[in-house]
N, C-alpha and C. Protein backbone atom coordinates (compact mmCIF):
# COMPACT_ATOMS: atom_id res chain seq x y z
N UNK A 1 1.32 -13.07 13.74
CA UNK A 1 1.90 -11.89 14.37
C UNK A 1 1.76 -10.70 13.42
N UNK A 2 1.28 -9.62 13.91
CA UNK A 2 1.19 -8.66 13.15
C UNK A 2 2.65 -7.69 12.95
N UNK A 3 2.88 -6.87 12.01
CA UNK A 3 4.00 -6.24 11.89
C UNK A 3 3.00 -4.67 11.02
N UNK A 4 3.81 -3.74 11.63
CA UNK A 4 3.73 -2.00 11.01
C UNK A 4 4.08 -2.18 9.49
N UNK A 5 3.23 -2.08 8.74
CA UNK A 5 3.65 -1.51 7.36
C UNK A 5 3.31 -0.12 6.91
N UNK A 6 4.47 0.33 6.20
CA UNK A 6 4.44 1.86 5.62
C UNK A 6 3.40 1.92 4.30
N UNK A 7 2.45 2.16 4.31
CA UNK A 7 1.46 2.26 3.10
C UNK A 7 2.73 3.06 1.85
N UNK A 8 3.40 4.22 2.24
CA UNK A 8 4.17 4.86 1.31
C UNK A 8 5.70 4.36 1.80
N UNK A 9 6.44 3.74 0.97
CA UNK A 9 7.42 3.36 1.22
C UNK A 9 8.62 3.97 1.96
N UNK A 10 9.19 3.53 3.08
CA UNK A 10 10.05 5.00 3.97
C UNK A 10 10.81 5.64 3.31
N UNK A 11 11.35 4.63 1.97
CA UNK A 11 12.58 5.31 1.36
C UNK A 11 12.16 6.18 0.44
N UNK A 12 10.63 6.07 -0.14
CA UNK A 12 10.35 7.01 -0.84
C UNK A 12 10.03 8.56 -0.63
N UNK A 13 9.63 8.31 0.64
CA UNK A 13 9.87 9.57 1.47
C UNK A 13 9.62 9.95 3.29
N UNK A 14 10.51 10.69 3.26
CA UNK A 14 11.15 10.55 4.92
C UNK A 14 10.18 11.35 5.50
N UNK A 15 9.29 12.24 4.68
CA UNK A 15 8.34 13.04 5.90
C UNK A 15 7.30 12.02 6.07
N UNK A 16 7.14 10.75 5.73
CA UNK A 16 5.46 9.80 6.08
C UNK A 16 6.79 9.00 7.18
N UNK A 17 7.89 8.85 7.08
CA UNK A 17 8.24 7.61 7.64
C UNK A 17 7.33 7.67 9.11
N UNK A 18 7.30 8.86 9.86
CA UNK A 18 6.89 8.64 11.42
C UNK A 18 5.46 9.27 11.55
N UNK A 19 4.53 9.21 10.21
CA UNK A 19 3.35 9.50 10.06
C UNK A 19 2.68 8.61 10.62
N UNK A 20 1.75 8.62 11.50
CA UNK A 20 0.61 7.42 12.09
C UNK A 20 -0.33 7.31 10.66
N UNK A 21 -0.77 8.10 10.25
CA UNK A 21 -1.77 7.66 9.00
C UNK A 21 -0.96 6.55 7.83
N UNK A 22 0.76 6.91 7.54
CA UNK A 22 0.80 5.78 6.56
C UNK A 22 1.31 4.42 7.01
N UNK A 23 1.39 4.17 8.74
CA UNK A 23 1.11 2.95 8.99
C UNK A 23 -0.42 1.89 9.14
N UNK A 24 0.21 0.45 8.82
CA UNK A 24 -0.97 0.10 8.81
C UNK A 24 -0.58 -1.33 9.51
N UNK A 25 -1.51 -2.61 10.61
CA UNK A 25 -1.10 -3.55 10.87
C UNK A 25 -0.98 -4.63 10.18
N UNK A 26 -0.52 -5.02 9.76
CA UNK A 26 -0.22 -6.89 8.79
C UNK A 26 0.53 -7.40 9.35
N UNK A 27 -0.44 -9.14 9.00
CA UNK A 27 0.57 -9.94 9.33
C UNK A 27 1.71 -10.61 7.74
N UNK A 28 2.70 -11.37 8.80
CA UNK A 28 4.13 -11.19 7.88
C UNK A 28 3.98 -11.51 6.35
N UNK A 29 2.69 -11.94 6.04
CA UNK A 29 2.42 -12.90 4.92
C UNK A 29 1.72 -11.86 3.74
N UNK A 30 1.01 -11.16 4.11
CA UNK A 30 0.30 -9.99 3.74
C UNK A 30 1.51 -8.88 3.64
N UNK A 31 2.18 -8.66 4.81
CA UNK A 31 3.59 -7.43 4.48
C UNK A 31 4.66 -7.69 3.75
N UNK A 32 4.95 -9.33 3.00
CA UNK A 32 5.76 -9.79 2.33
C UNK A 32 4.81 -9.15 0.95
N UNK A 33 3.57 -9.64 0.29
CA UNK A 33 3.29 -9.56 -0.49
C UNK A 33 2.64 -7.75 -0.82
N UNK A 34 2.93 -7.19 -0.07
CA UNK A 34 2.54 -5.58 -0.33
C UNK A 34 3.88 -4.97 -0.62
N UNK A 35 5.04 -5.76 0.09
CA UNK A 35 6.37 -5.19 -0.60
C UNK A 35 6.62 -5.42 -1.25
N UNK A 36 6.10 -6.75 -2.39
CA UNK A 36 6.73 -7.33 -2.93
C UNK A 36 5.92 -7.33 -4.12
N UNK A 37 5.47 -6.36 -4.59
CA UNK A 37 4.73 -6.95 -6.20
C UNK A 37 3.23 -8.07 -6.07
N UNK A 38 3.07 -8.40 -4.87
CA UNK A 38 1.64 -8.78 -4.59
C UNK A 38 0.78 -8.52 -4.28
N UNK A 39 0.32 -6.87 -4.37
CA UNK A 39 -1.07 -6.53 -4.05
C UNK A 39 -1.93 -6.67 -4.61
N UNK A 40 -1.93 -7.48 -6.23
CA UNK A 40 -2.82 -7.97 -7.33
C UNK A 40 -3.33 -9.17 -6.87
N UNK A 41 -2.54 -10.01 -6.22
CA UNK A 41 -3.27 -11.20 -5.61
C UNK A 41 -3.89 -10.88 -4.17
N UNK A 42 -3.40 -9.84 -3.15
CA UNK A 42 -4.74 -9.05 -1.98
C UNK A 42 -5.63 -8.32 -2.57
N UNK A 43 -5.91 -8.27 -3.83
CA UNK A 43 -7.01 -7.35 -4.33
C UNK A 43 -7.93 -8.70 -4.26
N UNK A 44 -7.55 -9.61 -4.67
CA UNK A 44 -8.56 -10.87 -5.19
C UNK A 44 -9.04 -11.17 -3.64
N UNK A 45 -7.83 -11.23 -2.34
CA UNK A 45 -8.44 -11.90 -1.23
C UNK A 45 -8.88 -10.66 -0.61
N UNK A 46 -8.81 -9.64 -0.22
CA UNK A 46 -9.65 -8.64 0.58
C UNK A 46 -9.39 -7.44 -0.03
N UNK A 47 -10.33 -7.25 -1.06
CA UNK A 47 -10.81 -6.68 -1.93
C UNK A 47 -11.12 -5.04 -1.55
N UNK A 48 -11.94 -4.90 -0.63
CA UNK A 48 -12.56 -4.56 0.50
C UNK A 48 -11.36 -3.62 1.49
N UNK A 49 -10.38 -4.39 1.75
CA UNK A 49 -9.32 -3.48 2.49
C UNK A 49 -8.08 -3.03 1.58
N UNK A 50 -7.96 -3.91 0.30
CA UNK A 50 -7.08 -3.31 -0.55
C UNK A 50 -7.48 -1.27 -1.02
N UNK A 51 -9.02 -1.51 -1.18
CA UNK A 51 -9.68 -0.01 -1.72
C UNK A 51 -9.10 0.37 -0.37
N UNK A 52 -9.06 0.49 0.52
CA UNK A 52 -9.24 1.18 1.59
C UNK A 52 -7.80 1.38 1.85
N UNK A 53 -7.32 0.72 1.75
CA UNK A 53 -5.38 1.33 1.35
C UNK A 53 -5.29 2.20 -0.12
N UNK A 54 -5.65 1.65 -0.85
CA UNK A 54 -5.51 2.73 -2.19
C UNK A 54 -6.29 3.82 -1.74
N UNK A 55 -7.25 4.20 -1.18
CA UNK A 55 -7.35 5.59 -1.11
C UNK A 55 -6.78 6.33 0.15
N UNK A 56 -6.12 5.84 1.45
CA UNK A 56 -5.20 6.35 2.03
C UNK A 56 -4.07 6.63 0.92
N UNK A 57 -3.54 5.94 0.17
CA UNK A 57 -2.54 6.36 -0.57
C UNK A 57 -2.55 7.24 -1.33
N UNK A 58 -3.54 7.24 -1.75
CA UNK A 58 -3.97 8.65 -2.13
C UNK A 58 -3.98 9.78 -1.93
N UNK A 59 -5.15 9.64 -0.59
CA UNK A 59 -4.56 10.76 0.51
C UNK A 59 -2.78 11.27 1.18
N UNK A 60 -2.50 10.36 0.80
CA UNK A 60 -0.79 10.55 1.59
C UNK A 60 -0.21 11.26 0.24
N UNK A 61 -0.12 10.66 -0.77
CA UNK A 61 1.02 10.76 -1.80
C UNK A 61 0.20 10.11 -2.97
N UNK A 62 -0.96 11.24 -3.69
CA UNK A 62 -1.08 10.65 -5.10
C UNK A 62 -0.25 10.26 -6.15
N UNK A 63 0.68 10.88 -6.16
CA UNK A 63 1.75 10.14 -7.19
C UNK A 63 2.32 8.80 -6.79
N UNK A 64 2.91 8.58 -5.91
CA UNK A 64 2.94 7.33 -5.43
C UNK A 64 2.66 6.24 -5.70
N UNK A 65 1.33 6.97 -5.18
CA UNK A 65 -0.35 5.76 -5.40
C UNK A 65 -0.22 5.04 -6.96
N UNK A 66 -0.11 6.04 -7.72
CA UNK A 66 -0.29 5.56 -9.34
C UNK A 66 0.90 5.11 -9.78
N UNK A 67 1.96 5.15 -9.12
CA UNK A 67 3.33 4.34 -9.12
C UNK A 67 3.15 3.11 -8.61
N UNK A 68 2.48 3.00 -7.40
CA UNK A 68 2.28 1.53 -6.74
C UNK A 68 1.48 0.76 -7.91
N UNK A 69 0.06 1.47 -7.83
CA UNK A 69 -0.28 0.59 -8.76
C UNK A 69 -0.25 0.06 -10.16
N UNK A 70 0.91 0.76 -10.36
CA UNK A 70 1.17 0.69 -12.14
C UNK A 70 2.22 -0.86 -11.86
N UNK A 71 3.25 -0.41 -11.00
CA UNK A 71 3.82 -1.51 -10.34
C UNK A 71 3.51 -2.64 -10.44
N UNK A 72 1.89 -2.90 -9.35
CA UNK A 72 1.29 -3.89 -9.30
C UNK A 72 0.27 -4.47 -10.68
N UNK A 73 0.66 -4.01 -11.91
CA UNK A 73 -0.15 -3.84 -12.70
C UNK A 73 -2.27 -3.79 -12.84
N UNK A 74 -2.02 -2.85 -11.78
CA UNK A 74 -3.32 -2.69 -11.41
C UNK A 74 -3.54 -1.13 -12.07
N UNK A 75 -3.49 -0.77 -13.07
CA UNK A 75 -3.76 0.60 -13.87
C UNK A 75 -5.07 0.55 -13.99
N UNK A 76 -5.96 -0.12 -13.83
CA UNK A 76 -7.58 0.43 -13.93
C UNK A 76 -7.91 1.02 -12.71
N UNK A 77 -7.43 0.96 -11.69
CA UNK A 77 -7.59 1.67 -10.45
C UNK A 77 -6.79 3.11 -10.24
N UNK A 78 -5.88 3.46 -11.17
CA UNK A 78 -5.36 4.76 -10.74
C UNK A 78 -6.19 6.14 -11.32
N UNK A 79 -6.06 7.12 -10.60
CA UNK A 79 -7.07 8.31 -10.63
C UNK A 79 -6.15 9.19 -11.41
């Protein structure tokens, strides 16, 4: 089953919450591990759609972006 995930977190800010660009579809297993400190292990399985969320995030909220991924200890990817 797929579920809406916020590429930029709602609480981090309320003007993306009802943005169509920072939703995205996942299923529950994939939206557990993007909230949760696991986008280092979806980089390894779809590699491919992880880039393609990091640079929407980009586009939405560069600071963010380099917050997420410092997070995820993925710092070779921030711009």
């Amino acid at each position: 089953m797929l579920t809406p995930a916020h590429i930029v977190r709602q609480s981090y800010s309320i003007a993306l919450q009802d943005d169509a660009r920072n939703i995205i579809p996942l299923n529950q297993y994939v939206h557990h591990l993007f909230d949760n400190g696991g986008f280092k292990e979806l980089m390894m399985i779809y590699p491919w759609k992880c880039k393609a969320i990091i640079d929407r995030m980009y586009n939405l909220d560069p600071l963010y972006a380099n917050r997420f991924l410092r997070k995820n200890g993925l710092e070779n990817l921030m711009r």
